[in-house]
C-alpha atoms as a PDB file:
ATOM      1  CA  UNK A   1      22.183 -25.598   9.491  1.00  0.00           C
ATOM      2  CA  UNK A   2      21.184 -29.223   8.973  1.00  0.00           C
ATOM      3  CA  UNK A   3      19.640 -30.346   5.604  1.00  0.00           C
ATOM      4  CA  UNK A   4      16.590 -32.476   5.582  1.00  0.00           C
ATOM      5  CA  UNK A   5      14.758 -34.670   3.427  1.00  0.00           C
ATOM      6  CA  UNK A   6      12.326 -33.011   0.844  1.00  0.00           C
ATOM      7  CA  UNK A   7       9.308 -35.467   2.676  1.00  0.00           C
ATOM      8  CA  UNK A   8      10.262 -33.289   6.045  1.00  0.00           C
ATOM      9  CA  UNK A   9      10.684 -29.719   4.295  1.00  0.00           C
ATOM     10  CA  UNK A  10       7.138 -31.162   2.905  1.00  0.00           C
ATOM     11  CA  UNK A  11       5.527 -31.396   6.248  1.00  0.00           C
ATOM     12  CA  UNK A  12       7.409 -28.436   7.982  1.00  0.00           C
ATOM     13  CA  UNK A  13       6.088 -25.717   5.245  1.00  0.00           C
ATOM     14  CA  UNK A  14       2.410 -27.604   6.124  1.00  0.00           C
ATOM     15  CA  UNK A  15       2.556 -27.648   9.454  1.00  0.00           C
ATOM     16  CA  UNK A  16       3.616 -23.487   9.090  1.00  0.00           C
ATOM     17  CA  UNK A  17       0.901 -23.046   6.659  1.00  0.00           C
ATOM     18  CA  UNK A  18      -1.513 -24.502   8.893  1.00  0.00           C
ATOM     19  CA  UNK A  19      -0.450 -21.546  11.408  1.00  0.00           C
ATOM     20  CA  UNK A  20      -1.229 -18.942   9.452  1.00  0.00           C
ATOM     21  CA  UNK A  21      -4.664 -17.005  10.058  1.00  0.00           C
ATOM     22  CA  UNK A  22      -6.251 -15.967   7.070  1.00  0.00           C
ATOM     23  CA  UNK A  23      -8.403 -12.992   6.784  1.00  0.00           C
ATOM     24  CA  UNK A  24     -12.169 -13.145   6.414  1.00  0.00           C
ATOM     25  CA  UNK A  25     -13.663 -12.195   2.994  1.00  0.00           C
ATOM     26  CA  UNK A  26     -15.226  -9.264   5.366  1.00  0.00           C
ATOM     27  CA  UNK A  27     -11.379  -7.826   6.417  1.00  0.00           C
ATOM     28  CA  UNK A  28     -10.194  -8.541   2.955  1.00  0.00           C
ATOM     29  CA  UNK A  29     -13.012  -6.050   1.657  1.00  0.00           C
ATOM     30  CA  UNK A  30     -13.093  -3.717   4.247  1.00  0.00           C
ATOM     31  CA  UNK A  31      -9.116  -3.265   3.597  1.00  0.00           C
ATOM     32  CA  UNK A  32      -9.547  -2.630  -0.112  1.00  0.00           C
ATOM     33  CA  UNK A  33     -11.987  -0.166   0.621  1.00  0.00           C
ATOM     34  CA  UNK A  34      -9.872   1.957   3.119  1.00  0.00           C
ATOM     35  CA  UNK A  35      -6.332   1.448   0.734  1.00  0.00           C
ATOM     36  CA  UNK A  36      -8.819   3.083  -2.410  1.00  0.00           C
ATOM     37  CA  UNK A  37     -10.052   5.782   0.274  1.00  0.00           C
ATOM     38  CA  UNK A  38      -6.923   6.600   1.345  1.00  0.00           C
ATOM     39  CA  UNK A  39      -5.203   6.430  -2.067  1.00  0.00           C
ATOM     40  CA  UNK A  40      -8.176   9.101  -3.662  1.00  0.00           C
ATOM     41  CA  UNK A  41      -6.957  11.273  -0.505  1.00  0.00           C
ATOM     42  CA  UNK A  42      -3.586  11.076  -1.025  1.00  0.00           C
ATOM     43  CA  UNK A  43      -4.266  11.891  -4.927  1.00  0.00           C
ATOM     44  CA  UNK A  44      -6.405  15.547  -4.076  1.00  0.00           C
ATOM     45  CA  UNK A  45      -4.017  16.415  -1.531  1.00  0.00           C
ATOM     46  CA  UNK A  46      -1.065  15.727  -3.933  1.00  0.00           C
ATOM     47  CA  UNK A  47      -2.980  17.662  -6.618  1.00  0.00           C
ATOM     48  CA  UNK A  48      -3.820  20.640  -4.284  1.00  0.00           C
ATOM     49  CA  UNK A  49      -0.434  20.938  -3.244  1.00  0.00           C
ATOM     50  CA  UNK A  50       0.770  21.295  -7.093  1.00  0.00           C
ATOM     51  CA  UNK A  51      -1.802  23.428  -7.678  1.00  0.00           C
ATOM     52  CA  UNK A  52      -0.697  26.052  -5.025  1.00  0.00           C
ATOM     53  CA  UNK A  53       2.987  25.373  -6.048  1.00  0.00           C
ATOM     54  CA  UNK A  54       2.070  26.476  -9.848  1.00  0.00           C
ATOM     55  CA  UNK A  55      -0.247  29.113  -8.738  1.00  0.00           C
ATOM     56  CA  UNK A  56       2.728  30.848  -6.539  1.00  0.00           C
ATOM     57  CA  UNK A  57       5.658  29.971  -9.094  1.00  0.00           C
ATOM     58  CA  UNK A  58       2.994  31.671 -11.651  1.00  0.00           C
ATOM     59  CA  UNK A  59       2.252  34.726  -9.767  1.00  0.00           C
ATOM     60  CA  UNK A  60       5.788  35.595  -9.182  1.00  0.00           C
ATOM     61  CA  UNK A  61       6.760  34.918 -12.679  1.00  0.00           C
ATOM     62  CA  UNK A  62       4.514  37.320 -13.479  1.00  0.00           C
ATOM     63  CA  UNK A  63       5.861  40.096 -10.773  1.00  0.00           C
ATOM     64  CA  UNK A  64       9.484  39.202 -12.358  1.00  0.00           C
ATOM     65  CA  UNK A  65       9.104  38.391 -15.705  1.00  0.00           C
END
């Protein structure tokens, strides 16, 4: 791998910046909505699915205990 000058490193990290395409304010919004939409989801289902896990474990502590 050959070394190079700091003033090249310099320009090649600008020139690779300068390819990058950032998103619009509008993507960058519309993203954070659908990541907290899909996080509250992911929270009720969780929560339903310990609910019916404590509900059964209950219920047949109470048939054996």
């Amino acid at each position: 791998m050959a070394k190079t000058n700091p003033l090249q490193f310099v320009q090649q990290v600008r020139a690779e910046v300068a390819k990058v395409v950032w998103p619009t304010r509008r993507e960058v919004g519309l993203t954070t909505v659908m990541v907290l939409i899909m996080a509250a989801l992911a929270s009720v289902f969780f929560f339903l699915v310990d609910l019916a896990i404590r509900s059964g474990l209950t219920a047949l502590l109470n048939v054996f205990g």
